[in-house]
N, C-alpha and C. Protein backbone atom coordinates (compact mmCIF):
# COMPACT_ATOMS: atom_id res chain seq x y z
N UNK A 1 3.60 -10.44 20.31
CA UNK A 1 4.54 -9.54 19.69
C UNK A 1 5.69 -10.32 19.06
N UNK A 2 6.26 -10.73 19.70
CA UNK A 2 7.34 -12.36 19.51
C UNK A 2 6.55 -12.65 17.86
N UNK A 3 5.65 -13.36 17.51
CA UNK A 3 4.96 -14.01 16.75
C UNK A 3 4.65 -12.88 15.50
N UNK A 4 4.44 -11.66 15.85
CA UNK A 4 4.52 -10.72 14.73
C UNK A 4 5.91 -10.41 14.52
N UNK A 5 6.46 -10.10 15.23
CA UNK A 5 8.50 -9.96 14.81
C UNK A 5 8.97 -11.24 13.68
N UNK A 6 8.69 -12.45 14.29
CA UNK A 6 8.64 -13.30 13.21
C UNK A 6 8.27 -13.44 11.88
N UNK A 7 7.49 -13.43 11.85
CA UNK A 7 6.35 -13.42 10.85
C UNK A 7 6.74 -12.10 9.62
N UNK A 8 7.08 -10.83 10.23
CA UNK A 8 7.62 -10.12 9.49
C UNK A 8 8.91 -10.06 8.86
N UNK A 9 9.78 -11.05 10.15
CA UNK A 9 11.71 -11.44 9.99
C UNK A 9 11.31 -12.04 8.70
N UNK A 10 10.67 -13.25 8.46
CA UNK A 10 10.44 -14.33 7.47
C UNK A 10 9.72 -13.56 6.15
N UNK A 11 9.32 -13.19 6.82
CA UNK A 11 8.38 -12.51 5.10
C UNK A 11 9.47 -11.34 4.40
N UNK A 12 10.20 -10.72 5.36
CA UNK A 12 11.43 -10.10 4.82
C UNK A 12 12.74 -11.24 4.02
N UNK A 13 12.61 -12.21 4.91
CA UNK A 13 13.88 -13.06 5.13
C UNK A 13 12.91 -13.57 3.45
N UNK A 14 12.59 -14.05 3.13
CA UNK A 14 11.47 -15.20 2.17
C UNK A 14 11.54 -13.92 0.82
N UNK A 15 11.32 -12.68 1.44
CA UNK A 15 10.89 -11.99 -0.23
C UNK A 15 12.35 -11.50 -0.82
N UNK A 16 13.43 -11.64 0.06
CA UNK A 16 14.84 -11.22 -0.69
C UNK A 16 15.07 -11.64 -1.75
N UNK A 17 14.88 -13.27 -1.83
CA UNK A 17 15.43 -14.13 -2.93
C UNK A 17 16.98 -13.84 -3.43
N UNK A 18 17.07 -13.83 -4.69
CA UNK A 18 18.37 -13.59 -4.66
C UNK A 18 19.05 -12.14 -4.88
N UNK A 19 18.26 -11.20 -4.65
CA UNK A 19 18.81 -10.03 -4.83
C UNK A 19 19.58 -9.73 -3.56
N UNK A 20 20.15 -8.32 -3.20
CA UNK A 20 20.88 -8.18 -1.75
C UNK A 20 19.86 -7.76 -1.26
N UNK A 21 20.35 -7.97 0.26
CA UNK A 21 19.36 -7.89 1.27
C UNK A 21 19.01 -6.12 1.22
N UNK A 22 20.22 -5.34 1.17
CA UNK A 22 20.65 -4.03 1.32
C UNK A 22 19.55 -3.46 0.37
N UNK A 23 19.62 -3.64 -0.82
CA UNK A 23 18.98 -3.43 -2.18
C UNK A 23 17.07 -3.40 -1.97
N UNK A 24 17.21 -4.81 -1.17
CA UNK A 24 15.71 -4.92 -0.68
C UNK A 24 15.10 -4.17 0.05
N UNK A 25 16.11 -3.66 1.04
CA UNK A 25 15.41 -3.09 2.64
C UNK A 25 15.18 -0.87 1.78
N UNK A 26 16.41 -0.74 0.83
CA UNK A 26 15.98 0.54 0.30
C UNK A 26 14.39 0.11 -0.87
N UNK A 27 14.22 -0.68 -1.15
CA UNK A 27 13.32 -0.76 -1.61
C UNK A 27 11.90 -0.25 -0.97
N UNK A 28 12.13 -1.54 0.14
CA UNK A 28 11.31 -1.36 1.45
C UNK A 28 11.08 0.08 1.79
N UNK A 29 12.07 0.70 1.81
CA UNK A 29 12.27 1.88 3.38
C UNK A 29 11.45 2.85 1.46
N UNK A 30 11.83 2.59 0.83
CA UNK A 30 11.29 3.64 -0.38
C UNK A 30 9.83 3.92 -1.10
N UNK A 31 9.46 2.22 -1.18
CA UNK A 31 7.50 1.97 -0.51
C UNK A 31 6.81 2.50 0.08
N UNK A 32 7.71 2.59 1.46
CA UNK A 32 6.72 3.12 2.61
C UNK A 32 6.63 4.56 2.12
N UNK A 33 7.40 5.07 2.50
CA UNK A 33 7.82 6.41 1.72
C UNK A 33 6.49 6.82 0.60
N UNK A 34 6.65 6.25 -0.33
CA UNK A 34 5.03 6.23 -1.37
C UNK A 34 4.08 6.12 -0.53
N UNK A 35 3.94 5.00 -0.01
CA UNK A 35 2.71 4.52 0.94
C UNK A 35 2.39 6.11 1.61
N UNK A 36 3.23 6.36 2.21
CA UNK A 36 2.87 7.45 3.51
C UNK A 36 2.61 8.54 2.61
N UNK A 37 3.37 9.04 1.45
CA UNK A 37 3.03 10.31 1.07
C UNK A 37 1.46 10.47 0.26
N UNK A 38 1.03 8.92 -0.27
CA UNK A 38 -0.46 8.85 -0.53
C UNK A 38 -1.43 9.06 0.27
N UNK A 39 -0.71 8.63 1.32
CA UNK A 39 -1.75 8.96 2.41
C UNK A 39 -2.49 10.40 3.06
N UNK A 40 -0.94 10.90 2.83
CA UNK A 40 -0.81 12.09 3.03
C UNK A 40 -1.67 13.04 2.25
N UNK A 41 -1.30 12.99 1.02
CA UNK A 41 -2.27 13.39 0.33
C UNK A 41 -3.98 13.06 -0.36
N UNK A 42 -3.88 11.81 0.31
CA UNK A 42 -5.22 11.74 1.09
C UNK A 42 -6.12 12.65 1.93
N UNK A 43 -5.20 12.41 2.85
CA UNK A 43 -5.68 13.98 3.96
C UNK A 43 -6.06 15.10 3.49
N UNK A 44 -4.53 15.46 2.56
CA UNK A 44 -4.85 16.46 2.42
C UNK A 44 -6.21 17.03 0.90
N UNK A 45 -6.43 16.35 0.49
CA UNK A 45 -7.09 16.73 -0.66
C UNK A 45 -8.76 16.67 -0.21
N UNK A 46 -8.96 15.70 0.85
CA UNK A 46 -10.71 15.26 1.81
C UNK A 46 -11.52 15.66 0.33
N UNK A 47 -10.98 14.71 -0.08
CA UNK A 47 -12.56 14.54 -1.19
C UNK A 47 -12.90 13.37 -1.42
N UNK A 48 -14.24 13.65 -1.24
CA UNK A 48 -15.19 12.66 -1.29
C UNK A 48 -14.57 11.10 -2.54
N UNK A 49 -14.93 10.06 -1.95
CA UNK A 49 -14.88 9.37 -2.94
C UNK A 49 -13.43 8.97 -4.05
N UNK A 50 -12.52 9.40 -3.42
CA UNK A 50 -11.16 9.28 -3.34
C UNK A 50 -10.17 8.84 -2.92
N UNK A 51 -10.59 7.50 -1.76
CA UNK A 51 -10.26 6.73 -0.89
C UNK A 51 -9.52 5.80 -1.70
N UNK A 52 -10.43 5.06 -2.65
CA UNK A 52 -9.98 3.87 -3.54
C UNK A 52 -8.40 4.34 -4.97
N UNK A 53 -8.75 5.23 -5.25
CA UNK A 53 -7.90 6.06 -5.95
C UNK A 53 -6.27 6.48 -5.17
N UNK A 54 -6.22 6.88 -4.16
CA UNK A 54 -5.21 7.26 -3.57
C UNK A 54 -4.81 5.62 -2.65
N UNK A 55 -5.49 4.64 -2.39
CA UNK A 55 -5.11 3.06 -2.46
C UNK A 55 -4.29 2.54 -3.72
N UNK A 56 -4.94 2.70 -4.37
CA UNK A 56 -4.50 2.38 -5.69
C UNK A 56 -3.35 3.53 -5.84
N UNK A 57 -3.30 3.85 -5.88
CA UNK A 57 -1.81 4.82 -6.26
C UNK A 57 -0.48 4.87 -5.17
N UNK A 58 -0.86 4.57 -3.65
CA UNK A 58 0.43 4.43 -3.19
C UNK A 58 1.06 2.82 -3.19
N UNK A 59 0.23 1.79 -3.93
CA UNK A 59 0.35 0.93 -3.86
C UNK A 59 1.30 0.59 -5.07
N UNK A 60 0.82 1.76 -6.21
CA UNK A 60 1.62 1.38 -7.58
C UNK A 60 2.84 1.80 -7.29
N UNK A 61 2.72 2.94 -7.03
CA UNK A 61 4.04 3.88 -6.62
C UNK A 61 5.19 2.80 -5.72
N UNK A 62 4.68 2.56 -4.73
CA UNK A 62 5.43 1.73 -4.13
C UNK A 62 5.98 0.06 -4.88
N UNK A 63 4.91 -0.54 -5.57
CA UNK A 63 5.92 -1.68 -6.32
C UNK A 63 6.19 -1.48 -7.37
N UNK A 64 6.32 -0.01 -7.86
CA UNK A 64 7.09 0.25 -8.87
C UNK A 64 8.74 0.13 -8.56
N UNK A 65 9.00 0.78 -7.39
CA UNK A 65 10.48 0.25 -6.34
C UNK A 65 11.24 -0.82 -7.14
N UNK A 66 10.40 -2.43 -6.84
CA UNK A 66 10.57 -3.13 -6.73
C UNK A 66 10.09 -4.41 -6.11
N UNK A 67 10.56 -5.32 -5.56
CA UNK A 67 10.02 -6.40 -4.87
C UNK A 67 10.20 -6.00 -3.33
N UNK A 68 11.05 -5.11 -3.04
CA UNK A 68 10.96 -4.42 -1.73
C UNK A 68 9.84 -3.53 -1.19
N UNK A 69 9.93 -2.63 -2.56
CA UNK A 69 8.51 -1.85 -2.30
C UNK A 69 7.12 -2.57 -2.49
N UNK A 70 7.13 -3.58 -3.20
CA UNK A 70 5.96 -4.38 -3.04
C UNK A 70 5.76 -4.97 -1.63
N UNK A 71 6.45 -5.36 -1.31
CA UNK A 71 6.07 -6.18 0.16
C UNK A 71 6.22 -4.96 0.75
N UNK A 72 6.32 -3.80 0.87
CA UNK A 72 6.42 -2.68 2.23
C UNK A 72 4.61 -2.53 1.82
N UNK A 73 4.70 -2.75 0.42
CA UNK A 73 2.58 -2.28 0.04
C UNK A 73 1.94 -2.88 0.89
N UNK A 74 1.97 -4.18 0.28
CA UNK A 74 1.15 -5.34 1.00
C UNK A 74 1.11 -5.15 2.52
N UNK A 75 2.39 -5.47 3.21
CA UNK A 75 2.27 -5.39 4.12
C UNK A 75 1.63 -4.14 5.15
N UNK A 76 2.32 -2.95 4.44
CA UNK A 76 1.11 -1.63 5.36
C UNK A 76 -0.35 -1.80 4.85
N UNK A 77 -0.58 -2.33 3.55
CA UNK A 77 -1.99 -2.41 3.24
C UNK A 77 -2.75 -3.41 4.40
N UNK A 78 -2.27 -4.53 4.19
CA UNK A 78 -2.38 -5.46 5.04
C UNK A 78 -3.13 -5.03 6.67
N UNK A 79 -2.12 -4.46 6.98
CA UNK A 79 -1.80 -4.00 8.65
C UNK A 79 -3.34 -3.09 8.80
N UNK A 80 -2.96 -2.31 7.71
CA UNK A 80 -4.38 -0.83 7.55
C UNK A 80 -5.12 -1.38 7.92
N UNK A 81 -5.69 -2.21 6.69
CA UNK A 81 -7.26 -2.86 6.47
C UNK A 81 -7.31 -4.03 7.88
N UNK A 82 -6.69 -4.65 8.41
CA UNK A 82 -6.64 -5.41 9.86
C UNK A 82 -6.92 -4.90 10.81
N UNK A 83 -6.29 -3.52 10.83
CA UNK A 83 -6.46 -2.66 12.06
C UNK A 83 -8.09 -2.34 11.97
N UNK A 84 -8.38 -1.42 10.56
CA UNK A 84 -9.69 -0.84 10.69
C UNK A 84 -10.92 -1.88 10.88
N UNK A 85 -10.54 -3.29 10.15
CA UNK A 85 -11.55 -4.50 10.28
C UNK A 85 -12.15 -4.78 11.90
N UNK A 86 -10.49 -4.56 12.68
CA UNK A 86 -10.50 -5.09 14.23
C UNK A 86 -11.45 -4.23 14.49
N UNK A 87 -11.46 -2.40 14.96
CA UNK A 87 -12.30 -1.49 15.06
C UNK A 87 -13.64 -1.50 14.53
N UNK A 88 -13.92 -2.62 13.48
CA UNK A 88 -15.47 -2.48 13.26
C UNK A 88 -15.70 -2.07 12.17
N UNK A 89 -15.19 -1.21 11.27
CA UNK A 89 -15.01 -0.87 9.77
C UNK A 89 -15.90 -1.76 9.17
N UNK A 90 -17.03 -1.53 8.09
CA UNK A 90 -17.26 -2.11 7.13
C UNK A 90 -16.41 -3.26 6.55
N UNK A 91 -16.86 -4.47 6.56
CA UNK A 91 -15.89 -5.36 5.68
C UNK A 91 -16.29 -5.39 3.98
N UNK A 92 -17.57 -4.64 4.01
CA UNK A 92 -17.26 -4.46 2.47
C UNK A 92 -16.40 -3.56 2.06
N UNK A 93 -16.10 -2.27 2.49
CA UNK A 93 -15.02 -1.35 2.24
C UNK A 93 -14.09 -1.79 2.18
N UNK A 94 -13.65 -2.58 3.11
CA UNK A 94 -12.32 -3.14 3.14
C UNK A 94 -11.93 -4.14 2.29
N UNK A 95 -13.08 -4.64 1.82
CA UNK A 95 -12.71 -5.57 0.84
C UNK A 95 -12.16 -4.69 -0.90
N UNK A 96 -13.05 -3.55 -0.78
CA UNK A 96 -12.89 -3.28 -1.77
C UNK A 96 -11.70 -2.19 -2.01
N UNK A 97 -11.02 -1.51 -0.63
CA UNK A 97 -10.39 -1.13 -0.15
C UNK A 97 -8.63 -2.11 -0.53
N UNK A 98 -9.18 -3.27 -0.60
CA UNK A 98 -7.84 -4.30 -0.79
C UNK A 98 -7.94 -4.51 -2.39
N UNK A 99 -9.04 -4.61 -2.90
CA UNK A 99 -9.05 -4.56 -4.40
C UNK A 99 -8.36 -3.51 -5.31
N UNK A 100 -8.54 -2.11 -4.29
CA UNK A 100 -7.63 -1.08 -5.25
C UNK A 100 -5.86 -1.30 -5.07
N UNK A 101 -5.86 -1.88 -3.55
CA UNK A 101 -4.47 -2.15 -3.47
C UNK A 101 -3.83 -2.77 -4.03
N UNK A 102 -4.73 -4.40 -4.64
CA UNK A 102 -4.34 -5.52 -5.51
C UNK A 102 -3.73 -4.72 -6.90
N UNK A 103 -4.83 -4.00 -6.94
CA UNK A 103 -4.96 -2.99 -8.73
C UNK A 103 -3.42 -2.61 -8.70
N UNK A 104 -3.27 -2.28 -7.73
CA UNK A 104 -2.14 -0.65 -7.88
C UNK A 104 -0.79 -1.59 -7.40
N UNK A 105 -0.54 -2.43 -6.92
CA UNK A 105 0.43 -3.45 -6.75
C UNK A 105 0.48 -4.39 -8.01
N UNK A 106 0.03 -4.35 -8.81
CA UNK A 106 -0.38 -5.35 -9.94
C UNK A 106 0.71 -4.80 -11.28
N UNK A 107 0.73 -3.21 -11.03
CA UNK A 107 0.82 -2.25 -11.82
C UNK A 107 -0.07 -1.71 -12.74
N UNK A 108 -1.47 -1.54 -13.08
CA UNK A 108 -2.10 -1.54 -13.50
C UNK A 108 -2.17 0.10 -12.98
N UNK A 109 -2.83 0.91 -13.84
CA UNK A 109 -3.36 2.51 -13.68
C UNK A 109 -4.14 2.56 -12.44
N UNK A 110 -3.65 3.43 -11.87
CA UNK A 110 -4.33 3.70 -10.72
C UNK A 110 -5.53 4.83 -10.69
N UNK A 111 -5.21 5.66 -11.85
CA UNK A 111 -6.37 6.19 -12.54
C UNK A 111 -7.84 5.37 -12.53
N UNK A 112 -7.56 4.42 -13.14
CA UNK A 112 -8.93 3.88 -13.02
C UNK A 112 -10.07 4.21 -11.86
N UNK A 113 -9.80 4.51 -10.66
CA UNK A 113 -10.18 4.78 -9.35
C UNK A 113 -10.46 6.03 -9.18
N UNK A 114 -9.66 6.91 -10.01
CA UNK A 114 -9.83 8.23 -10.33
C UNK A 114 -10.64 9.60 -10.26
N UNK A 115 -11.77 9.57 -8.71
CA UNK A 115 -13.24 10.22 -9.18
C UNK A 115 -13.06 11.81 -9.86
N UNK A 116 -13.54 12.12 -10.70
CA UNK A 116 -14.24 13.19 -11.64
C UNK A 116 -13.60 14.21 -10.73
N UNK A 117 -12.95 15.51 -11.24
CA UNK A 117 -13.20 16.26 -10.02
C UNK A 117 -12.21 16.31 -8.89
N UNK A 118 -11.46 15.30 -8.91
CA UNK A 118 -10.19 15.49 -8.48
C UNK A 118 -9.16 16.22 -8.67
N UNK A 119 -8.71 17.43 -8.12
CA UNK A 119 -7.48 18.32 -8.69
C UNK A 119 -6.46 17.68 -8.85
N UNK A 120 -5.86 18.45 -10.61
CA UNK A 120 -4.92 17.28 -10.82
C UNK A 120 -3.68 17.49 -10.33
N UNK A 121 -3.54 18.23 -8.89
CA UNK A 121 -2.32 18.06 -8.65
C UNK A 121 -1.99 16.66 -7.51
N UNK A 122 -3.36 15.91 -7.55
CA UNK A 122 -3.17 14.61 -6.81
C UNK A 122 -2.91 13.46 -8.61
């Protein structure tokens, strides 16, 4: 635990650079925020084949923020795909699972991921 507290102090401490710390952490706290409400509507929409699409979109959403909200991406992306890998998850999913995240952190359309048939109020 020690060793993950770290690891996250530094990767916080390392991605500030020269902006304020303050500036960074609303960034952060504003990511997740994206992150979680994609998720959310994940849930809520259970359609098929929509997994990669709603990856890709809380990922854009979130480093659109900034460099705060980028590292809150990565890092819950990160954590996700670790957790589900540990449990046994497909590692091809997950691989490709991190590819939409790359996409959508990149800034690139998250549309692309987009399946047919999706109501467009996602």
């Amino acid at each position: 635990m020690k060793l993950l507290t770290g690891l996250v102090f530094c990767s916080l401490v390392l991605g500030v650079s020269s902006r304020s710390f303050f500036s960074f952490l609303g960034e952060a706290f504003d990511g997740a925020r994206d992150m979680w409400r994609a998720y959310s509507d994940m849930r809520e929409a259970n359609y098929i084949g929509s997994d990669k699409y709603f990856h890709a979109r809380g990922n854009y959403d979130a480093a659109k923020r900034g460099p705060g909200g980028a590292w809150a991406a990565e890092a819950i992306s990160d954590a996700r795909e670790n957790i589900q890998r540990f449990f046994g998850h497909g590692a091809e999913d997950s691989l490709a699972d991190q590819a939409a995240n790359e996409w959508g952190r990149s800034g690139k359309d998250p549309n692309h991921f987009r399946p047919a048939g999706l109501p467009e109020k996602y």
